[in-house]
N, C-alpha and C. Protein backbone atom coordinates (compact mmCIF):
# COMPACT_ATOMS: atom_id res chain seq x y z
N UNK A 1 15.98 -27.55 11.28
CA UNK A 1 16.22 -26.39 12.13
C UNK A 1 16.18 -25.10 11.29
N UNK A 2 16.72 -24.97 9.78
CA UNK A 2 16.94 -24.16 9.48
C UNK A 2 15.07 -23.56 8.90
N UNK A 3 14.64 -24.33 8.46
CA UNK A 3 13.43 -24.27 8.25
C UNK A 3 12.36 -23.73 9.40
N UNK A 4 12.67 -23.87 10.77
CA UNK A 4 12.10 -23.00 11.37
C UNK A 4 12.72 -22.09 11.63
N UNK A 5 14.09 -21.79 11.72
CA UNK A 5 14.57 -20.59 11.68
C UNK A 5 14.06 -19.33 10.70
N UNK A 6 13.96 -20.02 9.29
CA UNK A 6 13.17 -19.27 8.02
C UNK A 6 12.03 -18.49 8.37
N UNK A 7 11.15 -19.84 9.33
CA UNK A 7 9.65 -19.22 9.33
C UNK A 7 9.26 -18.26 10.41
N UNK A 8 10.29 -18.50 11.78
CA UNK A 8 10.57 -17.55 12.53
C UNK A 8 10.81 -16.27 12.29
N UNK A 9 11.95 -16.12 11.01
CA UNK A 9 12.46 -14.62 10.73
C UNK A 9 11.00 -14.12 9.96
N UNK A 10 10.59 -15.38 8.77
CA UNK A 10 9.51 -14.18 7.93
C UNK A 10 8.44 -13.76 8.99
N UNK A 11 7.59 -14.52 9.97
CA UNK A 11 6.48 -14.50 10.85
C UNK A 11 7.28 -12.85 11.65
N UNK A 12 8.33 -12.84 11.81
CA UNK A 12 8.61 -11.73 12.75
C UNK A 12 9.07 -10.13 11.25
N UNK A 13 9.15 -10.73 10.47
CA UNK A 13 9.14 -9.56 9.15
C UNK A 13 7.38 -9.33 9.06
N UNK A 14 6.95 -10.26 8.42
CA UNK A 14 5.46 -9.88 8.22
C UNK A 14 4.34 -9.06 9.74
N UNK A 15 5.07 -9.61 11.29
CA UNK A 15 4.80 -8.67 11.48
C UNK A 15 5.05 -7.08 11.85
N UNK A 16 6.12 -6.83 11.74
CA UNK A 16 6.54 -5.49 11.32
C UNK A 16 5.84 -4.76 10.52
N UNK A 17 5.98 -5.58 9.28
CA UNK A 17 5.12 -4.36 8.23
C UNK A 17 3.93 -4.51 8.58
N UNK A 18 2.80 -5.50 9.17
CA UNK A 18 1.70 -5.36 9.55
C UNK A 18 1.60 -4.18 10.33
N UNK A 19 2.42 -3.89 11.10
CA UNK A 19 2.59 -3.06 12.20
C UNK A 19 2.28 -0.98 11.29
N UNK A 20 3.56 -1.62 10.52
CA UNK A 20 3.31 -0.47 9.84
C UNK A 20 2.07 -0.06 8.55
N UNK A 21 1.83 -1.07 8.35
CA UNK A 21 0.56 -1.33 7.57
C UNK A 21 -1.25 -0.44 8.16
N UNK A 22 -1.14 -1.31 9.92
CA UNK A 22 -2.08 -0.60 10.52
C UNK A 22 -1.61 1.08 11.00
N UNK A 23 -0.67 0.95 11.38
CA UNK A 23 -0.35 2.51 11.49
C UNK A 23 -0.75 3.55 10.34
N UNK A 24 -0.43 3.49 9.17
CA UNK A 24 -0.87 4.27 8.33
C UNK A 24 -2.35 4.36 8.23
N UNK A 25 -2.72 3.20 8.07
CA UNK A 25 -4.86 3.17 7.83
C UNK A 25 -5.31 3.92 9.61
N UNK A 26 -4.36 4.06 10.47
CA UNK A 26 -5.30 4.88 11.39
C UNK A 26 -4.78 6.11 11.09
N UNK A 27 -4.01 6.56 10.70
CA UNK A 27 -3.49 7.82 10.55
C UNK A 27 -4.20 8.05 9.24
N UNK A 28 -4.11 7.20 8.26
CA UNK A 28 -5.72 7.97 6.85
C UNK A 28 -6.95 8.02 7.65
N UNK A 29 -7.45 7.20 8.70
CA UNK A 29 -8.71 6.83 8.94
C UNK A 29 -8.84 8.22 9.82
N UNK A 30 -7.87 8.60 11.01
CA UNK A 30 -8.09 9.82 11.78
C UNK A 30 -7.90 11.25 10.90
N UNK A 31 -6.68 10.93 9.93
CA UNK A 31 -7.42 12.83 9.17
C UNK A 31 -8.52 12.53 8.12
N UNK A 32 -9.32 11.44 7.70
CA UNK A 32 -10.35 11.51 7.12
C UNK A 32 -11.68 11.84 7.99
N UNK A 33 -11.49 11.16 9.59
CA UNK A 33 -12.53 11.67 10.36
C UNK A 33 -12.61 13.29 10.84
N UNK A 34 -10.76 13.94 10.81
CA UNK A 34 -11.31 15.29 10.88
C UNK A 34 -11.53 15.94 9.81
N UNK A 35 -11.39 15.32 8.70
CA UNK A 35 -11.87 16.58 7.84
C UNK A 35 -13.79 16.09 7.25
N UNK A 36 -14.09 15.27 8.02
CA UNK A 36 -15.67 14.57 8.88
C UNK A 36 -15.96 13.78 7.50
N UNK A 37 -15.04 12.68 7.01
CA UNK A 37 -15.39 11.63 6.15
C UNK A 37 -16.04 12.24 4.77
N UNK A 38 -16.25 13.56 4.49
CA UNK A 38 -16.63 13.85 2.94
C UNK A 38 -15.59 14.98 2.50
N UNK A 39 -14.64 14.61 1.87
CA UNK A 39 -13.48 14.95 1.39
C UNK A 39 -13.12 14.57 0.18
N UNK A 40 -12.53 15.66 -0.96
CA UNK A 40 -11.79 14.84 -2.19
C UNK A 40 -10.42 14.72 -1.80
N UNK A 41 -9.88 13.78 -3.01
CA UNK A 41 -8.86 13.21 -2.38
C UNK A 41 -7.70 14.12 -1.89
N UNK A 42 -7.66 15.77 -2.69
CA UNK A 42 -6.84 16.44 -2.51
C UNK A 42 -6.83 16.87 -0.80
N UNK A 43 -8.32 17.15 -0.18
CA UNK A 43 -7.27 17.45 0.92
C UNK A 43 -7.36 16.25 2.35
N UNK A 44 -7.10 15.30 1.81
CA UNK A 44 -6.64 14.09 2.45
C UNK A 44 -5.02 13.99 1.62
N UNK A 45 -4.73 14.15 1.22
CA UNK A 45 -3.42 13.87 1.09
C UNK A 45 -2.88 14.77 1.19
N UNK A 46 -2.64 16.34 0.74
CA UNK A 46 -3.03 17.65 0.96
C UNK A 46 -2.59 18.18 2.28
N UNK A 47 -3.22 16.79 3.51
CA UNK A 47 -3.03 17.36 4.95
C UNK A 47 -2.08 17.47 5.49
N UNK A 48 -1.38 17.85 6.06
CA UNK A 48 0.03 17.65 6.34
C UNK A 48 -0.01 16.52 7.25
N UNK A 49 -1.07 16.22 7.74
CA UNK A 49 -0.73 15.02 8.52
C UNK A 49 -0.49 13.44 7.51
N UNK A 50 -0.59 13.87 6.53
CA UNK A 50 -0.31 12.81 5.05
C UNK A 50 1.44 12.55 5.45
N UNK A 51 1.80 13.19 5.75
CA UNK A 51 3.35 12.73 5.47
C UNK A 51 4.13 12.27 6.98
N UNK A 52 2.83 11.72 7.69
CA UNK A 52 3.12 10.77 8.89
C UNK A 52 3.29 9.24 8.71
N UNK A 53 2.72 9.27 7.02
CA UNK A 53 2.32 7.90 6.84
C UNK A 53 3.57 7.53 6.68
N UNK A 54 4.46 6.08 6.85
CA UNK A 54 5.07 5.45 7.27
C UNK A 54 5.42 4.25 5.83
N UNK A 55 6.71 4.48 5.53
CA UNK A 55 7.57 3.12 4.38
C UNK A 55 8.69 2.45 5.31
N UNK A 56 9.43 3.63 6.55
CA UNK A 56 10.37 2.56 6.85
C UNK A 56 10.57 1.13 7.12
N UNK A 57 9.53 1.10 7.80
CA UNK A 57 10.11 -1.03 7.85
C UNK A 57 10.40 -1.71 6.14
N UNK A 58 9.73 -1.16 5.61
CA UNK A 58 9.23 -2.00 4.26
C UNK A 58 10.57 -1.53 3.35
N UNK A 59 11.25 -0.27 3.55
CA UNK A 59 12.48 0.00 3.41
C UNK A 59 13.67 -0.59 3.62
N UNK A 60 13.82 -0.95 5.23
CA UNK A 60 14.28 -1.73 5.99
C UNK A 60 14.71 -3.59 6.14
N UNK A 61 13.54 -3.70 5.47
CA UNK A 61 13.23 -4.82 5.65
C UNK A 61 12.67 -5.77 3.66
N UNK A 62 12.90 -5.18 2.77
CA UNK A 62 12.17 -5.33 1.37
C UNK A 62 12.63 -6.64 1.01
N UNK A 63 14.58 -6.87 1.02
CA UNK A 63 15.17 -7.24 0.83
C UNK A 63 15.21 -8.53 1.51
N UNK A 64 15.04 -9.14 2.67
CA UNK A 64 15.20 -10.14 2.99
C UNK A 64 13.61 -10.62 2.85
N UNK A 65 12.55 -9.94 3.06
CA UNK A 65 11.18 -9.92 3.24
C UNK A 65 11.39 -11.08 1.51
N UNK A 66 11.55 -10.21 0.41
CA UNK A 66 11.70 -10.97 -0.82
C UNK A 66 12.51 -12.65 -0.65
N UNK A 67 13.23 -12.56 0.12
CA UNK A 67 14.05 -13.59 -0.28
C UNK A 67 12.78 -14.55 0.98
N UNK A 68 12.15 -14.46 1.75
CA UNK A 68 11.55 -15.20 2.68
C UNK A 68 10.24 -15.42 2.57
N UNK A 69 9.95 -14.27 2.31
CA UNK A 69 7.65 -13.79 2.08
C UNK A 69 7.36 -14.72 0.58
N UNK A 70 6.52 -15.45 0.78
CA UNK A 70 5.35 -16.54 -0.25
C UNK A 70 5.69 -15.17 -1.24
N UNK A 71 5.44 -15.35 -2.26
CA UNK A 71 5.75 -14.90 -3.52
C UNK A 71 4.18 -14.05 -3.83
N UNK A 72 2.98 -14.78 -3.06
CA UNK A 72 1.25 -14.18 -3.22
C UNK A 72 1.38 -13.10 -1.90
N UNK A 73 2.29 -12.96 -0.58
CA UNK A 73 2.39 -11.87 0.10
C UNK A 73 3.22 -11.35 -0.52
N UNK A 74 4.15 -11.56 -1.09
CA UNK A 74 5.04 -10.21 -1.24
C UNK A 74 4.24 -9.15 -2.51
N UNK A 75 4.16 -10.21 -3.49
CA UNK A 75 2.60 -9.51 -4.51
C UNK A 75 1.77 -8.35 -3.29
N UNK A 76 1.24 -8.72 -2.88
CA UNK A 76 0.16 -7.51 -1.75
C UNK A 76 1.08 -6.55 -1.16
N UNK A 77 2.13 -7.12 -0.48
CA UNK A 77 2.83 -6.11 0.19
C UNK A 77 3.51 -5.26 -0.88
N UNK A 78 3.65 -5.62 -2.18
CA UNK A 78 4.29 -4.33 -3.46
C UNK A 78 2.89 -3.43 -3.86
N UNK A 79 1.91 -4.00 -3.67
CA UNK A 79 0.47 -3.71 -4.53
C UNK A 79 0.35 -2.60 -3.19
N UNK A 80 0.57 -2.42 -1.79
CA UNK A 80 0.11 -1.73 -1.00
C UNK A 80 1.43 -0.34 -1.04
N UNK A 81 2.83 -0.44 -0.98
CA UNK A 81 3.66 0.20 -0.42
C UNK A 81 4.09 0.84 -2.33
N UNK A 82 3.83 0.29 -3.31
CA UNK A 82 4.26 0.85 -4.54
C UNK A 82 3.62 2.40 -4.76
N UNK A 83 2.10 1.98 -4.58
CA UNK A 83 0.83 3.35 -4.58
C UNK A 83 1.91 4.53 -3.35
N UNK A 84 1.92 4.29 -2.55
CA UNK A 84 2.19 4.72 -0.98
C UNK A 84 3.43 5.57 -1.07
N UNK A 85 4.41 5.15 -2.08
CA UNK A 85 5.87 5.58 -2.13
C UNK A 85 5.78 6.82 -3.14
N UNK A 86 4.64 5.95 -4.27
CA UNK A 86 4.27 7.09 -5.19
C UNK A 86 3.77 8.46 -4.62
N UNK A 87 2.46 8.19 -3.88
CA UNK A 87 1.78 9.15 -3.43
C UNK A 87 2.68 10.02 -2.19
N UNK A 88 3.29 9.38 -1.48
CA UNK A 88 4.28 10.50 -0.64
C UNK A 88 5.21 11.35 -1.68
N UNK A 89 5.84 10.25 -2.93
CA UNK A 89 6.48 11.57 -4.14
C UNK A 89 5.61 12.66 -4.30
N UNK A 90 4.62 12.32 -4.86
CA UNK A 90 3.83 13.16 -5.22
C UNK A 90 3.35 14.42 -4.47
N UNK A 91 3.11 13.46 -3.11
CA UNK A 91 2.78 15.27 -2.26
C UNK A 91 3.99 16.12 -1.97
N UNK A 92 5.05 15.81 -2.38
CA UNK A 92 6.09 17.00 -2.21
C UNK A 92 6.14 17.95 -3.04
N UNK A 93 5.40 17.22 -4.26
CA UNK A 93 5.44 18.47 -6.13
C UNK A 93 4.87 20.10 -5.31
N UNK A 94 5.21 20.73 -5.76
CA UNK A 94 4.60 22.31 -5.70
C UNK A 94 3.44 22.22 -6.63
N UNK A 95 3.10 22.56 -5.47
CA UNK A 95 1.03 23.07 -6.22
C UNK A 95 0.61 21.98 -6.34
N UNK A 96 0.99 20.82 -5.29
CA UNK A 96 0.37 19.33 -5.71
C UNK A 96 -1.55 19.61 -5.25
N UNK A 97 -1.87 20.47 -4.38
CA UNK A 97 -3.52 20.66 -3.98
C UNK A 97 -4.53 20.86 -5.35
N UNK A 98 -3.08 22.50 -5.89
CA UNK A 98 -4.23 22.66 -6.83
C UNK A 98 -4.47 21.91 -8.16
N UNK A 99 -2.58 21.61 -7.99
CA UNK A 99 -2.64 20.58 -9.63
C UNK A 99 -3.60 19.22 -9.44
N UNK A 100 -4.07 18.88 -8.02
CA UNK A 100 -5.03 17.61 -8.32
C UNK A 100 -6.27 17.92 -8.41
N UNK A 101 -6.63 19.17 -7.78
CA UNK A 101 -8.13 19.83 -8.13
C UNK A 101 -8.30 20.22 -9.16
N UNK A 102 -7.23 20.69 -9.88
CA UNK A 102 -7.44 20.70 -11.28
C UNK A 102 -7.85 19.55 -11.88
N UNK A 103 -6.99 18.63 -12.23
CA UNK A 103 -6.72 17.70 -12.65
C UNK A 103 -8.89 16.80 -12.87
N UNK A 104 -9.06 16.93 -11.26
CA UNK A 104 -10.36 16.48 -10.99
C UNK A 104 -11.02 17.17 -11.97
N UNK A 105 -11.23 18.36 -11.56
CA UNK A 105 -12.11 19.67 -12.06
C UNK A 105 -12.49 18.89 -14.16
N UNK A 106 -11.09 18.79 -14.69
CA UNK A 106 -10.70 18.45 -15.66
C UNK A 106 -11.79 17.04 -16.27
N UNK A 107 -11.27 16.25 -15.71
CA UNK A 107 -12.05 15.30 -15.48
C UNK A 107 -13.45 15.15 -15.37
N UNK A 108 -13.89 15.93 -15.06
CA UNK A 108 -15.70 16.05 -14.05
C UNK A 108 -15.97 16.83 -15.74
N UNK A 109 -15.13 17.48 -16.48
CA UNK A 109 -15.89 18.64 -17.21
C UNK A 109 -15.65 17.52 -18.80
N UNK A 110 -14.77 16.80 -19.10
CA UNK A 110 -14.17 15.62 -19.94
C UNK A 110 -15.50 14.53 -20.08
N UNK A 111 -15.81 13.87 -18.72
CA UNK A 111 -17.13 13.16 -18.55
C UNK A 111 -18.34 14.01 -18.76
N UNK A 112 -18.82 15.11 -18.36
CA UNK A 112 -19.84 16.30 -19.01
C UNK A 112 -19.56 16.13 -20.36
N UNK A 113 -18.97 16.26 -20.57
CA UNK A 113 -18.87 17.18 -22.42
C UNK A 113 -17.62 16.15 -23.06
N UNK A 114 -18.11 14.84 -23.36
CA UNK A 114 -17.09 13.92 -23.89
C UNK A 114 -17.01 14.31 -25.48
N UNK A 115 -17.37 15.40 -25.98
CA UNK A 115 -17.13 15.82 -27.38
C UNK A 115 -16.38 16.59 -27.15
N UNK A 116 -15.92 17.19 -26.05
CA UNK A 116 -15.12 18.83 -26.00
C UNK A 116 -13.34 18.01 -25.50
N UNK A 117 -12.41 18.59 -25.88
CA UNK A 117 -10.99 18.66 -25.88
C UNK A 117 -10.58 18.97 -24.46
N UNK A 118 -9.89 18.03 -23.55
CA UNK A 118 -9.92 18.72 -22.28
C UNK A 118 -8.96 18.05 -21.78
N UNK A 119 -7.24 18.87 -21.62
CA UNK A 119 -5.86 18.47 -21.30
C UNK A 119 -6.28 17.85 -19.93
N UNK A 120 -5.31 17.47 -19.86
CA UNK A 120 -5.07 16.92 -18.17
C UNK A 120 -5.73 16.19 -17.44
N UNK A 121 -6.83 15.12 -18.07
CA UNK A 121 -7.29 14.79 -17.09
C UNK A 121 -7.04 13.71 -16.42
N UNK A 122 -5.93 13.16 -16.30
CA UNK A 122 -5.60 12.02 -15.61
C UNK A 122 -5.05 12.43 -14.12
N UNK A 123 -5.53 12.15 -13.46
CA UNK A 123 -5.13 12.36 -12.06
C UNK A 123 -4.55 11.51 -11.46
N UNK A 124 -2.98 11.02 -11.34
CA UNK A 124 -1.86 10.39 -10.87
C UNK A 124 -2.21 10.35 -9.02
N UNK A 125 -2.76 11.64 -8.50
CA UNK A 125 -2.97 11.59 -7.14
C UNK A 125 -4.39 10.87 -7.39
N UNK A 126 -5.51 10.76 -7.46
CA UNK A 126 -6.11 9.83 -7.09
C UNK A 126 -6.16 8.44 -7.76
N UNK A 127 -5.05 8.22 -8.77
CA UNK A 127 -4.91 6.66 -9.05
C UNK A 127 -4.22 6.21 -7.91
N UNK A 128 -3.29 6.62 -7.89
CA UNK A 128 -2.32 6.04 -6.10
C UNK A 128 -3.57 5.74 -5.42
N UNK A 129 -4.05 6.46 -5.08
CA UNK A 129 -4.69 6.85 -3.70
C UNK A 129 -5.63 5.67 -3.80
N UNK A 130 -6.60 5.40 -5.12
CA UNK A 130 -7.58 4.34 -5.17
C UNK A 130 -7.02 3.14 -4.65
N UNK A 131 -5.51 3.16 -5.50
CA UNK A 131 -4.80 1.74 -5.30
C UNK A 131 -4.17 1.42 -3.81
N UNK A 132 -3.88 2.52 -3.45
CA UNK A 132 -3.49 2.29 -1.85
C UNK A 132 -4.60 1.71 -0.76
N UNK A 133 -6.10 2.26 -0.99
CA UNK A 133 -7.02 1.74 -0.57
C UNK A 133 -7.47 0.76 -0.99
N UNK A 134 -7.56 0.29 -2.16
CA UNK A 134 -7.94 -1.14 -2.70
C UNK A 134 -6.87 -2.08 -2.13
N UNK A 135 -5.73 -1.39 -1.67
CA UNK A 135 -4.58 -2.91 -1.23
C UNK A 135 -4.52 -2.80 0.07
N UNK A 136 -5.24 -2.22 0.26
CA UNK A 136 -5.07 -1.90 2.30
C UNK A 136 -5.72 -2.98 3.13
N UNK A 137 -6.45 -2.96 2.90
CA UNK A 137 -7.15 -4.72 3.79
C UNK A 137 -7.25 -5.70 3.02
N UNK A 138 -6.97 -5.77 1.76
CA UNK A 138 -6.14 -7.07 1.33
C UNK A 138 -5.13 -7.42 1.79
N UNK A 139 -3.84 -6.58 1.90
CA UNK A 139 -2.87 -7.11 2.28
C UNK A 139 -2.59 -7.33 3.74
N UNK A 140 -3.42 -6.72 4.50
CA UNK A 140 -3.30 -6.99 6.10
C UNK A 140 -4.22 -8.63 6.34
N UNK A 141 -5.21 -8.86 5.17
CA UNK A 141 -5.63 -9.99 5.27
C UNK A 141 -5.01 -11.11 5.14
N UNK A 142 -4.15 -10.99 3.99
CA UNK A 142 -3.18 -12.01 3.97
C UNK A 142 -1.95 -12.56 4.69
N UNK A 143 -1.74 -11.14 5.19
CA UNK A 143 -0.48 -11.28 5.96
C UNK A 143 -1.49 -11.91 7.30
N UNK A 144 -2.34 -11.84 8.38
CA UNK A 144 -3.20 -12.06 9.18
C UNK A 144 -3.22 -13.50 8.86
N UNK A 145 -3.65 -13.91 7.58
CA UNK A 145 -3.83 -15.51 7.16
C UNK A 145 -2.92 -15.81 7.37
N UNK A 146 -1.66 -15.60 6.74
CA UNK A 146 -0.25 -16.29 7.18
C UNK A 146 0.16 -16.40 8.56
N UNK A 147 0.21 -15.22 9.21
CA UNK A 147 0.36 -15.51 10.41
C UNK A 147 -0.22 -16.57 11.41
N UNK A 148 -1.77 -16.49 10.77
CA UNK A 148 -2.59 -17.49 12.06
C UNK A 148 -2.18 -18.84 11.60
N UNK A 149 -1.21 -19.68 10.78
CA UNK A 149 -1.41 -20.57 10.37
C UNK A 149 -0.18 -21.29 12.06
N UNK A 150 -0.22 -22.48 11.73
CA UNK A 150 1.14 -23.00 12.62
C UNK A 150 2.44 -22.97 12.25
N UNK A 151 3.40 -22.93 12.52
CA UNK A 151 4.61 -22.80 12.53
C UNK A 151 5.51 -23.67 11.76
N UNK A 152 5.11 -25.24 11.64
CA UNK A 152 4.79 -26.27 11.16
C UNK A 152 4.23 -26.35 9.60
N UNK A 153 3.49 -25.19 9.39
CA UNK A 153 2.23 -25.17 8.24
C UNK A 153 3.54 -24.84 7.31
N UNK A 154 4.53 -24.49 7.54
CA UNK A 154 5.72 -23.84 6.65
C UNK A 154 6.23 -24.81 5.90
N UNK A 155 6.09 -25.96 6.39
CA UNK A 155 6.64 -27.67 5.91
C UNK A 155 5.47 -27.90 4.51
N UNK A 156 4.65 -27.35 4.54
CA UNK A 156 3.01 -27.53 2.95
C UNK A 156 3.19 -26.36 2.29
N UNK A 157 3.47 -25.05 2.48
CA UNK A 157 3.10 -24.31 2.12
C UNK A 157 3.29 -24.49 0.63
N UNK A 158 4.11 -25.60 -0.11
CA UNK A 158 4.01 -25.83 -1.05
C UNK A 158 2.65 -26.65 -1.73
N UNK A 159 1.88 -26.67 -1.23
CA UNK A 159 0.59 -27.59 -1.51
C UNK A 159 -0.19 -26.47 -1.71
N UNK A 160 -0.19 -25.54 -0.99
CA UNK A 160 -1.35 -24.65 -1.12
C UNK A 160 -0.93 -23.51 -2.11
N UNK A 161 -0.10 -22.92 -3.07
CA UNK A 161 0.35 -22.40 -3.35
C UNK A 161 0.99 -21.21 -2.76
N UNK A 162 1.46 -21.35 -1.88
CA UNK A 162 2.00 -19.82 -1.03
C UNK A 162 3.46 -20.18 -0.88
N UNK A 163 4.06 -20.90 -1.75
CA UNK A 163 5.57 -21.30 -1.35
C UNK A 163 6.33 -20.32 -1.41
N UNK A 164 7.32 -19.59 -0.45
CA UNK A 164 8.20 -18.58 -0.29
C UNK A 164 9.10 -19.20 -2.09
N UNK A 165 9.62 -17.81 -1.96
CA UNK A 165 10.68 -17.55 -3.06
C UNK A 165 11.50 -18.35 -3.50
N UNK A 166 11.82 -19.21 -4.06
CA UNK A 166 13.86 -19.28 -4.01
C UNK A 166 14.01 -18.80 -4.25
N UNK A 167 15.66 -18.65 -4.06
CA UNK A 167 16.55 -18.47 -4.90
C UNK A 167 17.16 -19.06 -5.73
N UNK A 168 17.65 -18.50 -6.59
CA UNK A 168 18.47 -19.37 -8.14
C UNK A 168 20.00 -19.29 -7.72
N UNK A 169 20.45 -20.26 -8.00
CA UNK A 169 21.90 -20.63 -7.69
C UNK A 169 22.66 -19.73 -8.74
């Protein structure tokens, strides 16, 4: 009993954050279509509609999610919401537009002229940003896989390697 109780609570955690997972990729996907899909990263994050994007469930919910979620979802679900937590810090900095156009600018002139001395060019806003998109339909994939499995499938999941967490006594 208790064992489907387990798989009940994670199946109804995983989909929450799915929930909030797709919410954010339409809210990147709709201010990337208005600013008409050729944009640097600054003013996609930049937009004010950037700070619609969404951590609460994953806030809400981290803590038991860990003690329940396969150890290979909770991996995706940190790989997606780590970038995400960063990048909402980040757009609060003052002068976060120009300090990342800089930053680019920096960069673009570093790759030109790899003999010439050129501060700053690491750009913290578009490492997030790559990594938030590189974990974005991975992790809705996996969580999607888990879900479609049976209810039942929770009794193997040690065979396939996706065995939820323990805990240590």
């Amino acid at each position: 009993m208790e064992v489907w109780r387990n798989d009940r609570e994670r199946r109804g955690l995983l989909r929450l954050l799915l929930s909030e997972i797709e919410h954010n990729y339409e809210v990147m996907r709709t201010i990337s279509e208005r600013l008409r899909n050729e944009f640097p990263v600054e003013d996609l994050i930049g937009h004010p509609d950037f700070l619609t994007l969404k951590m609460r469930t994953w806030i809400d919910v981290r803590g038991r999610t860990a003690a329940l979620v396969p150890a290979q979802i909770l991996g995706e679900l940190e790989s997606y919401y780590s970038p995400l937590e960063v990048l909402l810090t980040l757009v609060g900095f003052a002068g976060m537009v120009s300090n990342s156009f800089d930053r680019t600018l920096r960069a673009q002139i570093q790759e030109m002229k790899p003999d010439w001395t050129v501060v700053a060019t690491r750009n913290p806003y578009q490492e997030q940003f790559d990594k938030l998109n590189a974990a974005q339909e991975r992790t809705s994939q996996k969580i999607e896989a888990y879900l479609a499995r049976p209810w039942w499938g929770s009794l193997f999941l040690g065979l396939d390697g996706l065995a939820p967490r323990r805990e240590r006594a």
